[in-house]
C-alpha atoms as a PDB file:
ATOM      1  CA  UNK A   1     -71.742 -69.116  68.795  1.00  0.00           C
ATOM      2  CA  UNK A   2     -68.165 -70.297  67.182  1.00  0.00           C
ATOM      3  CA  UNK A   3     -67.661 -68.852  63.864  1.00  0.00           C
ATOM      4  CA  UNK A   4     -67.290 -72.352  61.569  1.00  0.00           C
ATOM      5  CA  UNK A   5     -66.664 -70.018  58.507  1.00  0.00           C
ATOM      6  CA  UNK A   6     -63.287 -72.036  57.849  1.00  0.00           C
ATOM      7  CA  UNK A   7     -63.268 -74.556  60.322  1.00  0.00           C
ATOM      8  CA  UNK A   8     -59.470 -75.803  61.429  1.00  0.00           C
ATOM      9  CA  UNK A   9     -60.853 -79.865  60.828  1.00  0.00           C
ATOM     10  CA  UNK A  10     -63.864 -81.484  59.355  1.00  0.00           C
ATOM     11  CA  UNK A  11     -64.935 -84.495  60.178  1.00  0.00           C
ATOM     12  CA  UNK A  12     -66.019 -87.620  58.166  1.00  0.00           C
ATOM     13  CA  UNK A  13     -69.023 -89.404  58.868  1.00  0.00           C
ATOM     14  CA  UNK A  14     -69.236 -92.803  56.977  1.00  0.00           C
ATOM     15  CA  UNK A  15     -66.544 -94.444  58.652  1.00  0.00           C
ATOM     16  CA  UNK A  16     -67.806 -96.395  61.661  1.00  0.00           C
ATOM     17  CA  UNK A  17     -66.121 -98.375  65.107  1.00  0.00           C
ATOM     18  CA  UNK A  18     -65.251-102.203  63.806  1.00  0.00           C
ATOM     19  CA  UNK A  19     -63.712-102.343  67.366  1.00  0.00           C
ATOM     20  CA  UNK A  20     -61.195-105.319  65.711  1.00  0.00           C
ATOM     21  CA  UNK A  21     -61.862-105.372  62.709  1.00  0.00           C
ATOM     22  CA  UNK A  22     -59.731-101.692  61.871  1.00  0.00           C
ATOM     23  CA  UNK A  23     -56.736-103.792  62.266  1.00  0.00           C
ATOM     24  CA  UNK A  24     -57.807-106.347  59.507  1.00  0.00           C
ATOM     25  CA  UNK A  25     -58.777-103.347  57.179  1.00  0.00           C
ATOM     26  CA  UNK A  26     -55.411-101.807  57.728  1.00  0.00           C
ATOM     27  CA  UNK A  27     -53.303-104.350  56.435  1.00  0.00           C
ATOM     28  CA  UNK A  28     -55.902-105.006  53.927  1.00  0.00           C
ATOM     29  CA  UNK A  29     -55.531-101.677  52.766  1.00  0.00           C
ATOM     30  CA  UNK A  30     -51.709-101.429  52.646  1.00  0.00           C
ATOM     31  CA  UNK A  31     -51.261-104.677  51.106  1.00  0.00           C
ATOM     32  CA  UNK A  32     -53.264-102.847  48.429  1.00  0.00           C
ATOM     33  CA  UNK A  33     -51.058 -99.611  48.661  1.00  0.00           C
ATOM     34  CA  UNK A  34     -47.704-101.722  48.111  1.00  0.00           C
ATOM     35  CA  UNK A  35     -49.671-103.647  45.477  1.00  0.00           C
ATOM     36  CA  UNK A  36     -50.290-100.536  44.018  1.00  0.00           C
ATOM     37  CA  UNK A  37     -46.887 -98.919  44.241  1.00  0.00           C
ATOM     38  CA  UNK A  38     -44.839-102.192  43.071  1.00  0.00           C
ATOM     39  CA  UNK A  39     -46.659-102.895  40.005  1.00  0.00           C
ATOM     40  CA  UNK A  40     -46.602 -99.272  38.301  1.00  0.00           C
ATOM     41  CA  UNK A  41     -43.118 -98.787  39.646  1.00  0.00           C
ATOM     42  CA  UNK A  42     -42.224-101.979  37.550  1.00  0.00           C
ATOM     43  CA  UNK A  43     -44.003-100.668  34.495  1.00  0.00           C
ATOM     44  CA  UNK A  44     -42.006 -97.125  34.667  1.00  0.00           C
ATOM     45  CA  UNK A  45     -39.262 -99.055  35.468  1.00  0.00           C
ATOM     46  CA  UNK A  46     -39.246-101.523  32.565  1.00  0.00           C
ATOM     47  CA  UNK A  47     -40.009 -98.679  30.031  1.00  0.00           C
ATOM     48  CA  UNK A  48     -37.356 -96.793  31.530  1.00  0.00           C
ATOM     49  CA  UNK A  49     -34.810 -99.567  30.976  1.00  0.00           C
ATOM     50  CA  UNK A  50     -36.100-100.643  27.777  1.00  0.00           C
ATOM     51  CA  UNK A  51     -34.628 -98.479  24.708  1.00  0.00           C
ATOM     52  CA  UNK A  52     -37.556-100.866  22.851  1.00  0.00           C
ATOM     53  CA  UNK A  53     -40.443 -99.452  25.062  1.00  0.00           C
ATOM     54  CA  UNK A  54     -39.324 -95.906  24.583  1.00  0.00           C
ATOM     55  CA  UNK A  55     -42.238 -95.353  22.243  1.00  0.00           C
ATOM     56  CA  UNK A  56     -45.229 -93.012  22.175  1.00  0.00           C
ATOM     57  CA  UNK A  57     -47.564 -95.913  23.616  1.00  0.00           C
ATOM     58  CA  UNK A  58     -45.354 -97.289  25.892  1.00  0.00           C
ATOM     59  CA  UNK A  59     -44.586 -93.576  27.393  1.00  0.00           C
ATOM     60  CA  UNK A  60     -48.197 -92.857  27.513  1.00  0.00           C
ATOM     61  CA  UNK A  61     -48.794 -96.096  29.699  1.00  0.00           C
ATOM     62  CA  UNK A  62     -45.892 -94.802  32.281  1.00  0.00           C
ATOM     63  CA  UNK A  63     -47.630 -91.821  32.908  1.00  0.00           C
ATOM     64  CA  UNK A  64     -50.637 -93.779  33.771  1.00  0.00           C
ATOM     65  CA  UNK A  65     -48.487 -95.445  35.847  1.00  0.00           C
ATOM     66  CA  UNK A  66     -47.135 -92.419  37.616  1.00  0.00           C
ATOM     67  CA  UNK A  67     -50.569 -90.882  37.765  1.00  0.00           C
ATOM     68  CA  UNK A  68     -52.044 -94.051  39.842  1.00  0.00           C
ATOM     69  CA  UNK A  69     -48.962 -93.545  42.306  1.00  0.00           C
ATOM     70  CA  UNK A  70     -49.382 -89.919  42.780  1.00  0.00           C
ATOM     71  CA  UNK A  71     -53.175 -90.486  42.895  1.00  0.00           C
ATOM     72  CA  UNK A  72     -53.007 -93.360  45.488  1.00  0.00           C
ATOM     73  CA  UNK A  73     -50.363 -91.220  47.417  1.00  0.00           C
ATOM     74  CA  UNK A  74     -52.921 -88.640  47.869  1.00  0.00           C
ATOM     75  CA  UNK A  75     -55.739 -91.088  49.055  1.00  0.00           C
ATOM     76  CA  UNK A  76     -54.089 -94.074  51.204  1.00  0.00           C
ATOM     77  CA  UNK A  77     -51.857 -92.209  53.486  1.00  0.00           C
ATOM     78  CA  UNK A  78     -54.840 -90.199  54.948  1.00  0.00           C
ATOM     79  CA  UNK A  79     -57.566 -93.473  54.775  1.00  0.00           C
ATOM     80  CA  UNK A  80     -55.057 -95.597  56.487  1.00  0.00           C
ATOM     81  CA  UNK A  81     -54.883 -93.389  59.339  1.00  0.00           C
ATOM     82  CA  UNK A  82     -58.512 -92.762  59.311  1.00  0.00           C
ATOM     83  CA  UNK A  83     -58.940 -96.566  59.609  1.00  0.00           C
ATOM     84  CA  UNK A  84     -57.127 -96.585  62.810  1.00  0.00           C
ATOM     85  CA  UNK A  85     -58.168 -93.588  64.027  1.00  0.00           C
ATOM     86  CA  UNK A  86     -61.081 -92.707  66.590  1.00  0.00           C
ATOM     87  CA  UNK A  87     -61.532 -88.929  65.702  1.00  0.00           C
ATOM     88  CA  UNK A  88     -61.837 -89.743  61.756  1.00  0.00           C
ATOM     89  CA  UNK A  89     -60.911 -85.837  60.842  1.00  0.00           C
ATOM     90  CA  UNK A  90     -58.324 -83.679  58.559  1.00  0.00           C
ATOM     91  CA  UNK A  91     -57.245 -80.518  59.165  1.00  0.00           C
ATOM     92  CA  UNK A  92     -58.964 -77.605  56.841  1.00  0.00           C
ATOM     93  CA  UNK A  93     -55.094 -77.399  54.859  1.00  0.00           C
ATOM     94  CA  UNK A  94     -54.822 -81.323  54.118  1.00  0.00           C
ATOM     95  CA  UNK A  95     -58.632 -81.844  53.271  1.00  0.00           C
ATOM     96  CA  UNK A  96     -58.181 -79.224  49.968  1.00  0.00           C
ATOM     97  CA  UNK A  97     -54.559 -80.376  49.140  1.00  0.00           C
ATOM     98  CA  UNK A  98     -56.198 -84.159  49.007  1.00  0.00           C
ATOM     99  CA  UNK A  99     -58.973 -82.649  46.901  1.00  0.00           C
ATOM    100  CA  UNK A 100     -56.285 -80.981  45.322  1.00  0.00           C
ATOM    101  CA  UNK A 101     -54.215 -84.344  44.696  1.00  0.00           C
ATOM    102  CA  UNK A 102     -57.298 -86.613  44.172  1.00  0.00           C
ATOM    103  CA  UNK A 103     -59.300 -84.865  41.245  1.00  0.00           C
ATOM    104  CA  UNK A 104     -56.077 -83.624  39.597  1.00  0.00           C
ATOM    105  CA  UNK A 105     -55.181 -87.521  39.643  1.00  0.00           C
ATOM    106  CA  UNK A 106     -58.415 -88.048  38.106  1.00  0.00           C
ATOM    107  CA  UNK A 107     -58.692 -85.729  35.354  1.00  0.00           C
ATOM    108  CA  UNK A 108     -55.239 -86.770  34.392  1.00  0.00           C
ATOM    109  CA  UNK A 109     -56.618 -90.070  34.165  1.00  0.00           C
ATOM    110  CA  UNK A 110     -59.203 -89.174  31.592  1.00  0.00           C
ATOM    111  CA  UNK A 111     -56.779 -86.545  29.691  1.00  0.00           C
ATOM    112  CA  UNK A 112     -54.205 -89.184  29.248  1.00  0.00           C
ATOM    113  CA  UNK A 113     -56.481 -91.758  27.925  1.00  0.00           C
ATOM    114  CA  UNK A 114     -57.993 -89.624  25.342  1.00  0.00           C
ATOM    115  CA  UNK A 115     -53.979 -89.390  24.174  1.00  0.00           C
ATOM    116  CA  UNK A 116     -53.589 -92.775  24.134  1.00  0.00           C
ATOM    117  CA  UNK A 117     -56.681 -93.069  21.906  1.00  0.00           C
ATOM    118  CA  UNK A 118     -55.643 -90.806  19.814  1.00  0.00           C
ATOM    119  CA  UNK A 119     -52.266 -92.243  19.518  1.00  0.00           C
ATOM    120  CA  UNK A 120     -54.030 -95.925  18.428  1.00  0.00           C
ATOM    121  CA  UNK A 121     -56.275 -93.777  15.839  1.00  0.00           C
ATOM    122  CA  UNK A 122     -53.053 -92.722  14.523  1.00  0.00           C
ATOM    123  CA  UNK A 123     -51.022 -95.899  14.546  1.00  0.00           C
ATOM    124  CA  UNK A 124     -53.627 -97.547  13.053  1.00  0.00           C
ATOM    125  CA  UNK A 125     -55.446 -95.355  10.384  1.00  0.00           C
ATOM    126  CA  UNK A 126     -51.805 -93.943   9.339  1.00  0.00           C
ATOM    127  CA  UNK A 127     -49.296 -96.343  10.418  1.00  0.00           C
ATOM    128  CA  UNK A 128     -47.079 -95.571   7.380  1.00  0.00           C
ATOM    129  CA  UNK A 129     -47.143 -91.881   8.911  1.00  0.00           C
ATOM    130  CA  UNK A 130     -47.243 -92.633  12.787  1.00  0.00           C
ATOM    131  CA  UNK A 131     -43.380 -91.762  13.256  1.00  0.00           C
ATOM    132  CA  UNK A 132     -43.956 -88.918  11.321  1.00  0.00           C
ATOM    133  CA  UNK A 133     -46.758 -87.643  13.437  1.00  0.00           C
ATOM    134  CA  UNK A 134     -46.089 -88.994  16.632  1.00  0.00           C
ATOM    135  CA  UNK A 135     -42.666 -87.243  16.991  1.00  0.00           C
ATOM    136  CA  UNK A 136     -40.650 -87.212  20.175  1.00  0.00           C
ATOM    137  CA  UNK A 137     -41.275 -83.307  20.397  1.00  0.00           C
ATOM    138  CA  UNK A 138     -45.334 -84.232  19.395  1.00  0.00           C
ATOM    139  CA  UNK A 139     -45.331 -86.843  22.478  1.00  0.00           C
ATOM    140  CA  UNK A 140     -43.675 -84.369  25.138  1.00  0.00           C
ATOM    141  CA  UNK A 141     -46.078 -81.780  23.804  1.00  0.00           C
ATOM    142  CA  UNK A 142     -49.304 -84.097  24.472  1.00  0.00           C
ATOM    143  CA  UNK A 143     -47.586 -85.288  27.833  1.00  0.00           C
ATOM    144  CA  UNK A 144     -47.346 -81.565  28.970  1.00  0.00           C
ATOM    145  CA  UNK A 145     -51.192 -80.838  28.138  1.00  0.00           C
ATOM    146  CA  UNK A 146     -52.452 -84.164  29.572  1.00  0.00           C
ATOM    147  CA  UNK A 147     -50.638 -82.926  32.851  1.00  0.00           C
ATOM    148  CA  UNK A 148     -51.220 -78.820  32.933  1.00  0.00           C
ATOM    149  CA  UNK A 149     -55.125 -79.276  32.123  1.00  0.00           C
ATOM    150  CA  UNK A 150     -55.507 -81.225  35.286  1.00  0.00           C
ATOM    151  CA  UNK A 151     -53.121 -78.668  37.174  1.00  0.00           C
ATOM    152  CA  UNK A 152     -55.081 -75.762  36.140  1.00  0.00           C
ATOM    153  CA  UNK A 153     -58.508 -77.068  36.500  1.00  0.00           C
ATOM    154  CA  UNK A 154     -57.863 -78.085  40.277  1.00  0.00           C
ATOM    155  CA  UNK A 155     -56.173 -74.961  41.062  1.00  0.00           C
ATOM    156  CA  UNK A 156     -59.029 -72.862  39.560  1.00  0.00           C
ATOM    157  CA  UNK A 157     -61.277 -75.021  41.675  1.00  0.00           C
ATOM    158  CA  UNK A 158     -59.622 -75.325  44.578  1.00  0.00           C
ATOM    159  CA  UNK A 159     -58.766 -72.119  44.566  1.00  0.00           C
ATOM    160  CA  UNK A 160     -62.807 -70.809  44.814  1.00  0.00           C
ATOM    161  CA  UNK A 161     -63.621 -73.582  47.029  1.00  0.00           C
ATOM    162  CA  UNK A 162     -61.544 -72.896  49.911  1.00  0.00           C
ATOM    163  CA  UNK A 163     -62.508 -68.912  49.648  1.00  0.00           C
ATOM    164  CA  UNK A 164     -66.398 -70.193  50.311  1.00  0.00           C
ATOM    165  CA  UNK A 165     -67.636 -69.324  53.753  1.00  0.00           C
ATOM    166  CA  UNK A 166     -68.448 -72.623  55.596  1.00  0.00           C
ATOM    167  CA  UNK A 167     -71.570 -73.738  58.187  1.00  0.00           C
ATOM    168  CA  UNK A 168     -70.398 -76.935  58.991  1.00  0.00           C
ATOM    169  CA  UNK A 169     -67.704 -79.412  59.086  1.00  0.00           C
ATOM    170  CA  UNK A 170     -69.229 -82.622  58.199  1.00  0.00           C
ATOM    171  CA  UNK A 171     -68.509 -84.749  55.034  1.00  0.00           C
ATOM    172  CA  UNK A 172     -70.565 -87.530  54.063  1.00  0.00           C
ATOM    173  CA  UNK A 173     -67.187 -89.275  52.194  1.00  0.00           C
ATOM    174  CA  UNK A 174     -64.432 -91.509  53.510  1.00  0.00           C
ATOM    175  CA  UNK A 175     -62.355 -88.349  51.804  1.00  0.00           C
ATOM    176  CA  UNK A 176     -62.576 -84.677  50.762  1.00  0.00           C
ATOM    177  CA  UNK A 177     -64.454 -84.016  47.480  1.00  0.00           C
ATOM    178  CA  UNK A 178     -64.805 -80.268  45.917  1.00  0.00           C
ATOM    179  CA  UNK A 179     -68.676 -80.948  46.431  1.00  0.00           C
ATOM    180  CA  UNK A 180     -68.847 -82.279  49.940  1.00  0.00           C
ATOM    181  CA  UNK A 181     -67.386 -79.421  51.081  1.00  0.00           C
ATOM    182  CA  UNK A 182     -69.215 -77.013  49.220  1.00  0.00           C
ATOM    183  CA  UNK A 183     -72.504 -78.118  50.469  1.00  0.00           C
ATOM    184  CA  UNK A 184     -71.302 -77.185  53.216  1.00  0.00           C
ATOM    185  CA  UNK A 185     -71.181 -72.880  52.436  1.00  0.00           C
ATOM    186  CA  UNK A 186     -73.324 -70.402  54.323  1.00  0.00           C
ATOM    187  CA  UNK A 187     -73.890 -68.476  51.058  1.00  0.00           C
ATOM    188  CA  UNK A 188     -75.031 -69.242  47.352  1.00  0.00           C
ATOM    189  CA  UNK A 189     -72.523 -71.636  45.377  1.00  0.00           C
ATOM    190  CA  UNK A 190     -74.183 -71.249  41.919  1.00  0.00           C
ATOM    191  CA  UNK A 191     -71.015 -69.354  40.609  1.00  0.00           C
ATOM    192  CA  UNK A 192     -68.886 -72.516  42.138  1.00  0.00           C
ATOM    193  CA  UNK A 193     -71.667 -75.090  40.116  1.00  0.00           C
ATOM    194  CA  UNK A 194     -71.284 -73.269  36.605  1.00  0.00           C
ATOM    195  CA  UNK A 195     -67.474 -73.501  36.985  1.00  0.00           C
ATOM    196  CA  UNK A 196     -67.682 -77.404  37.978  1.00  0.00           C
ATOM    197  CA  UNK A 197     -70.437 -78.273  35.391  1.00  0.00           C
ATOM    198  CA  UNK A 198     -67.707 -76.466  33.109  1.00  0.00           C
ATOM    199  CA  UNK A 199     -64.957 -78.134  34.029  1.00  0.00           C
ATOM    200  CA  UNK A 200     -66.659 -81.505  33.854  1.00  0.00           C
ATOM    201  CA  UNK A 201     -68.595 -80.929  30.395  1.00  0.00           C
ATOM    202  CA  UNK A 202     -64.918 -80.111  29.036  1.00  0.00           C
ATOM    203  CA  UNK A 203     -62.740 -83.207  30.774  1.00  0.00           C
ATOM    204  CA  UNK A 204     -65.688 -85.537  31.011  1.00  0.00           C
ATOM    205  CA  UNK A 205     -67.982 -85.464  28.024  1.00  0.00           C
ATOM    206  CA  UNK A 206     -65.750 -83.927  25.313  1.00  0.00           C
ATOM    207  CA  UNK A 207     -62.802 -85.559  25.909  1.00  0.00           C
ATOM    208  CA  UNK A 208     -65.079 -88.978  25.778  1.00  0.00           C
ATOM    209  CA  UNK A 209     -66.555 -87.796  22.898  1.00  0.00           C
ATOM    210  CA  UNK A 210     -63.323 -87.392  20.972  1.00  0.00           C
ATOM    211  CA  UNK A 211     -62.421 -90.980  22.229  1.00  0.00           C
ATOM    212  CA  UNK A 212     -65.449 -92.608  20.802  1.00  0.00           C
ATOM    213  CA  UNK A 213     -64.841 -90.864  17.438  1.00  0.00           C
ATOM    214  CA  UNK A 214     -61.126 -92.014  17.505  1.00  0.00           C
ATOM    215  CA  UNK A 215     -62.790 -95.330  18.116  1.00  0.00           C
ATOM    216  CA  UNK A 216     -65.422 -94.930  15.253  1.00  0.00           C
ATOM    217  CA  UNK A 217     -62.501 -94.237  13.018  1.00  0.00           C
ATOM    218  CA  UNK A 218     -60.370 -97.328  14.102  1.00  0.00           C
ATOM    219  CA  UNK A 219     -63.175 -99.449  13.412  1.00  0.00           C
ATOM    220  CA  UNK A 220     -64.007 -98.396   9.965  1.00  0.00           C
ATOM    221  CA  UNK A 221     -60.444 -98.991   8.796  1.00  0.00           C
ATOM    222  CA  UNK A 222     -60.338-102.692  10.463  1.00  0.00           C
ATOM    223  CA  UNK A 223     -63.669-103.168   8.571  1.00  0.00           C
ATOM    224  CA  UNK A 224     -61.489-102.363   5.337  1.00  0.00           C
ATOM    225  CA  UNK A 225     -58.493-104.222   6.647  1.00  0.00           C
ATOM    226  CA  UNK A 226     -56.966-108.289   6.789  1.00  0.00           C
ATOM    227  CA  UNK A 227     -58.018-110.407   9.703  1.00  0.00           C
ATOM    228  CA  UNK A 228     -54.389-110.688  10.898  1.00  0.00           C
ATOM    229  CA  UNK A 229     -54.599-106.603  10.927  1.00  0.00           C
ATOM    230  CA  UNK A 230     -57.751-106.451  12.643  1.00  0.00           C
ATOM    231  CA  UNK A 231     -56.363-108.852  15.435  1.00  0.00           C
ATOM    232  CA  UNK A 232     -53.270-106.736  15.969  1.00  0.00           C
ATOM    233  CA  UNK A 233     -55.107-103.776  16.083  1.00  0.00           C
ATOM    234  CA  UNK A 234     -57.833-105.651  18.733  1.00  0.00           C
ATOM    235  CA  UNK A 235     -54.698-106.374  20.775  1.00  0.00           C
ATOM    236  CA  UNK A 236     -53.353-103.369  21.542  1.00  0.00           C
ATOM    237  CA  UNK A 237     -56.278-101.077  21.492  1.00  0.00           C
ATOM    238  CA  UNK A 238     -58.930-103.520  23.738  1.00  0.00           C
ATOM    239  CA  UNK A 239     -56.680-102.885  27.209  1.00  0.00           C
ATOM    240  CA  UNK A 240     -57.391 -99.316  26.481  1.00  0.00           C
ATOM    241  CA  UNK A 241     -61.107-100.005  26.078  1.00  0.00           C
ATOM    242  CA  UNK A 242     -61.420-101.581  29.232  1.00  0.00           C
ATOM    243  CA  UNK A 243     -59.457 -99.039  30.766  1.00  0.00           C
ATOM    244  CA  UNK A 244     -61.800 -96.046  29.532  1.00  0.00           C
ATOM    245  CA  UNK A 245     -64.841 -98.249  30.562  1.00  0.00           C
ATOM    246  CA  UNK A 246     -63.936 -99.053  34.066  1.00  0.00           C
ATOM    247  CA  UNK A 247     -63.137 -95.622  34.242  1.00  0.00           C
ATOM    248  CA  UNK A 248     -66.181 -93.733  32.916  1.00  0.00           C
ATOM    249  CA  UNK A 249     -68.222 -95.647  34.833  1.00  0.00           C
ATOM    250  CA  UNK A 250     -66.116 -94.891  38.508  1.00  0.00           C
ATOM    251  CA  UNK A 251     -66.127 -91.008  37.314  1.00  0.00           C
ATOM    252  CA  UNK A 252     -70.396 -91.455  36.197  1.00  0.00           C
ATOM    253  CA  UNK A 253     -70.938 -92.622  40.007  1.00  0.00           C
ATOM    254  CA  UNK A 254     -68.713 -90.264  41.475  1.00  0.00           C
ATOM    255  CA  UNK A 255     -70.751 -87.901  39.920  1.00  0.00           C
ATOM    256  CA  UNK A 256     -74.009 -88.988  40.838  1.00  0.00           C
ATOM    257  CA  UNK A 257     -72.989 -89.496  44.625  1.00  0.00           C
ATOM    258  CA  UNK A 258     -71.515 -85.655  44.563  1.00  0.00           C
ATOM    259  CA  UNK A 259     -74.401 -83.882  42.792  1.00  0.00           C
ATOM    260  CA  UNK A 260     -77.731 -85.407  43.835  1.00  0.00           C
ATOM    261  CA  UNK A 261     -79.335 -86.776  46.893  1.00  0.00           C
ATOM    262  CA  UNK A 262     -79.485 -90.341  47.092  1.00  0.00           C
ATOM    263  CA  UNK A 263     -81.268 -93.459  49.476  1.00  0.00           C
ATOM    264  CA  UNK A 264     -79.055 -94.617  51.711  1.00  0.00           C
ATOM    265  CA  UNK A 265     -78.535 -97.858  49.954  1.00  0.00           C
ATOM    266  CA  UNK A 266     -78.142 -96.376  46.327  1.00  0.00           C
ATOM    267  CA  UNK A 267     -75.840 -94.367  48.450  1.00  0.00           C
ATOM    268  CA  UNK A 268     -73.355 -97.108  49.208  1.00  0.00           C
ATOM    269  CA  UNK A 269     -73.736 -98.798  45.922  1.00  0.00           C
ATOM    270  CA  UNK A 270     -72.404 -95.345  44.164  1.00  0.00           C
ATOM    271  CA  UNK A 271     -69.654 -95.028  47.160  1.00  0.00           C
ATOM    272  CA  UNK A 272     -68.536 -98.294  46.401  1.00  0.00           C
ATOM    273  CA  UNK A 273     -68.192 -97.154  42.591  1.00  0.00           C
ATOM    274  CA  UNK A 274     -66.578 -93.927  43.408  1.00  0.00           C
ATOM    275  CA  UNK A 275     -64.095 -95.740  45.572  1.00  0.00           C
ATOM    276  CA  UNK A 276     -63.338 -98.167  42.524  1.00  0.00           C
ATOM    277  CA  UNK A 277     -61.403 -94.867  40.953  1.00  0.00           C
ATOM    278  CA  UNK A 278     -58.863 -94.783  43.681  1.00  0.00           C
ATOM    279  CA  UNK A 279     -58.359 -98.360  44.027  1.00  0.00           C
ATOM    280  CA  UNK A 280     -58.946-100.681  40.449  1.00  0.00           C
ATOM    281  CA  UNK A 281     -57.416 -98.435  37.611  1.00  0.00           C
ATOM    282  CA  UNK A 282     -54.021 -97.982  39.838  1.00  0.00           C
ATOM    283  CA  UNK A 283     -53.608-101.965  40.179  1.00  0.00           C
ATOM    284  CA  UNK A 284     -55.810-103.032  37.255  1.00  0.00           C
ATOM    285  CA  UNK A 285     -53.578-100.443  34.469  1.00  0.00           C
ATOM    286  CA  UNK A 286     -50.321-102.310  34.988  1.00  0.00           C
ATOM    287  CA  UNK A 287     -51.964-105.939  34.956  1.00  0.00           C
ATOM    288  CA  UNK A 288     -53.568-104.969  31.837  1.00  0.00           C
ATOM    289  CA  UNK A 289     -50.816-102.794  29.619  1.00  0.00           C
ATOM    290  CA  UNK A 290     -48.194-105.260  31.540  1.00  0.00           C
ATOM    291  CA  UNK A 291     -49.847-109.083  30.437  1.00  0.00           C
ATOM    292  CA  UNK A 292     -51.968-107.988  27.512  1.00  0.00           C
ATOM    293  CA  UNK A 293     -49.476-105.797  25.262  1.00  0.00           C
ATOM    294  CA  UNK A 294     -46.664-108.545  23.665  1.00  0.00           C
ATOM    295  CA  UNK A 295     -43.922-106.140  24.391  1.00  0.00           C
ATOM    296  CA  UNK A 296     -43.862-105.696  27.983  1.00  0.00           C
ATOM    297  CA  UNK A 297     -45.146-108.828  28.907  1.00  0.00           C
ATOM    298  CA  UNK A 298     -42.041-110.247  27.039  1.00  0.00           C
ATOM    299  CA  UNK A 299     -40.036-107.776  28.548  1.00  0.00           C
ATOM    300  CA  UNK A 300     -41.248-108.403  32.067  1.00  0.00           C
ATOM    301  CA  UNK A 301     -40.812-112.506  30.977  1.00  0.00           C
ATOM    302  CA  UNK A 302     -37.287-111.878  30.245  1.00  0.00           C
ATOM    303  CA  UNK A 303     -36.521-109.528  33.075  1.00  0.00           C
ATOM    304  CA  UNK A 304     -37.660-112.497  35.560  1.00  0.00           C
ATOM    305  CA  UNK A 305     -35.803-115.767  33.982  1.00  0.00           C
ATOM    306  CA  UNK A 306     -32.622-113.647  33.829  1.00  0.00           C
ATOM    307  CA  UNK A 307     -32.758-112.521  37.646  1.00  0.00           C
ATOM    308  CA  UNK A 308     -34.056-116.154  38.495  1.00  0.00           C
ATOM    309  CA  UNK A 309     -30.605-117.884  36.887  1.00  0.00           C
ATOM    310  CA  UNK A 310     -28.141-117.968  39.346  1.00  0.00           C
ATOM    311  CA  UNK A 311     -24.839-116.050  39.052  1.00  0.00           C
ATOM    312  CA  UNK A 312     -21.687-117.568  38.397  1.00  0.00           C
END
């Protein structure tokens, strides 16, 4: 019998012959990926360029930015092939460097968001002490964390996933997940569970916690504040509301498809959610910061009419 301890491939199940139809997904799929790459290029680009948009917020929202290309980088390459591919596998090395790539994306996601909510909580319950407090030194700091946490996380991870023993090489994903292939070990994972429900508790649930009470606290003071305030502060905090919702809800189904047995069609539904973290934040983040938030949008505005005039 073949020793499948650590297989050289594994092999994805859900994806299925279209005959055709592969073709049509493909380009669907890379029109996406460009979509992808040109807007948050523009956004890191325009705050770049812009000595206006080099502010706490507007840094924040270029991380994002670079986040959803590394992110998508780690995800499309490998699906597009799958798509037009017959064997549908990945080698044992590129399955944990997309895990790797994929939930490092993801908690940076989450661990840059909770900065950007607390930079709103401080712009609007101090704003007479925001420059004070939101330093350049204070912003590099929290862009450092927001990055390493996610670094160190996966590589803890990662790290005791690929030592586990392996009896098979199927994964019920269209990509590698930490769980997928750890339901796949010959021996005991419990050690591997504790360190995930860890992990999760810490990135998930306390770092939404602390968002909500930033949230709490923002409210209160609008409460106490002018209508005009309360409308400014409505207009740049509600992009990062829908941001966090879209978000936690993706991560909630990702969850539930990874850690629990579920009917085949419930099964699909929470795919379909757990896909929507690789593909709406990375193009729905740059519509939102880029049309809702008066700065960039004018920037972007004024960017266009000037390379639309002709030159003399």
């Amino acid at each position: 019998m073949e020793n499948e301890s650590f297989p050289f491939y594994f092999h994805f199940t859900l994806y299925k012959d279209y005959g055709g139809l592969k073709y049509l997904f493909f380009l669907l799929l890379i029109i996406v990926y460009l979509a992808i790459l040109l807007l948050n290029v523009s956004i890191i680009w325009m705050v770049y360029k812009e000595r206006s948009l080099h502010e706490p917020m507007y840094l924040f929202i270029a991380c994002l930015s670079a986040n959803a290309i590394y992110g998508s980088s780690g995800f499309f390459p490998w699906l597009l092939t799958d798509v037009l591919s017959n064997s549908h596998s990945i080698s044992h090395d590129a399955c944990f460097s997309q895990i790797f790539i994929l939930y490092s994306y993801g908690i940076c996601e989450f661990s840059m968001l909770t900065i950007m909510a607390y930079d709103r909580c401080v712009a609007i319950c101090y704003p007479l002490r925001y420059h004070s407090i939101m330093t350049p030194r204070t912003t590099g700091l929290l862009i450092a964390a927001g990055v390493s946490w996610p670094v160190f996380c996966m590589s803890v991870i990662t790290y005791f996933t690929a030592r586990l023993p392996l009896c098979g090489r199927e994964i019920t994903r269209l990509y590698c997940s930490t769980w997928s292939v750890a339901r796949l070990s010959c021996v005991s994972t419990a050690g591997n569970n504790a360190m995930g429900l860890f992990f999760t508790v810490v990135t998930v649930f306390v770092l939404a916690a602390f968002i909500l009470y930033t949230y709490i606290r923002i409210l209160l003071v609008c409460r106490r504040s002018s209508s005009e305030f309360r409308g400014k502060a409505l207009q740049t905090s509600l992009p990062h509301i829908v941001t966090v919702v879209t978000y936690s809800l993706s991560s909630f189904c990702d969850i539930l498809l990874s850690r629990f047995e579920l009917g085949q069609t419930m099964t699909v539904v929470a795919l379909l959610f757990s896909l929507e973290v690789l593909l709406v934040p990375p193009i729905l983040n740059p519509l939102i910061y880029g049309l809702a938030l008066p700065e960039i949008r004018k920037k972007i505005i004024n960017r266009l009419k000037n390379a639309s005039k002709p030159h003399k």
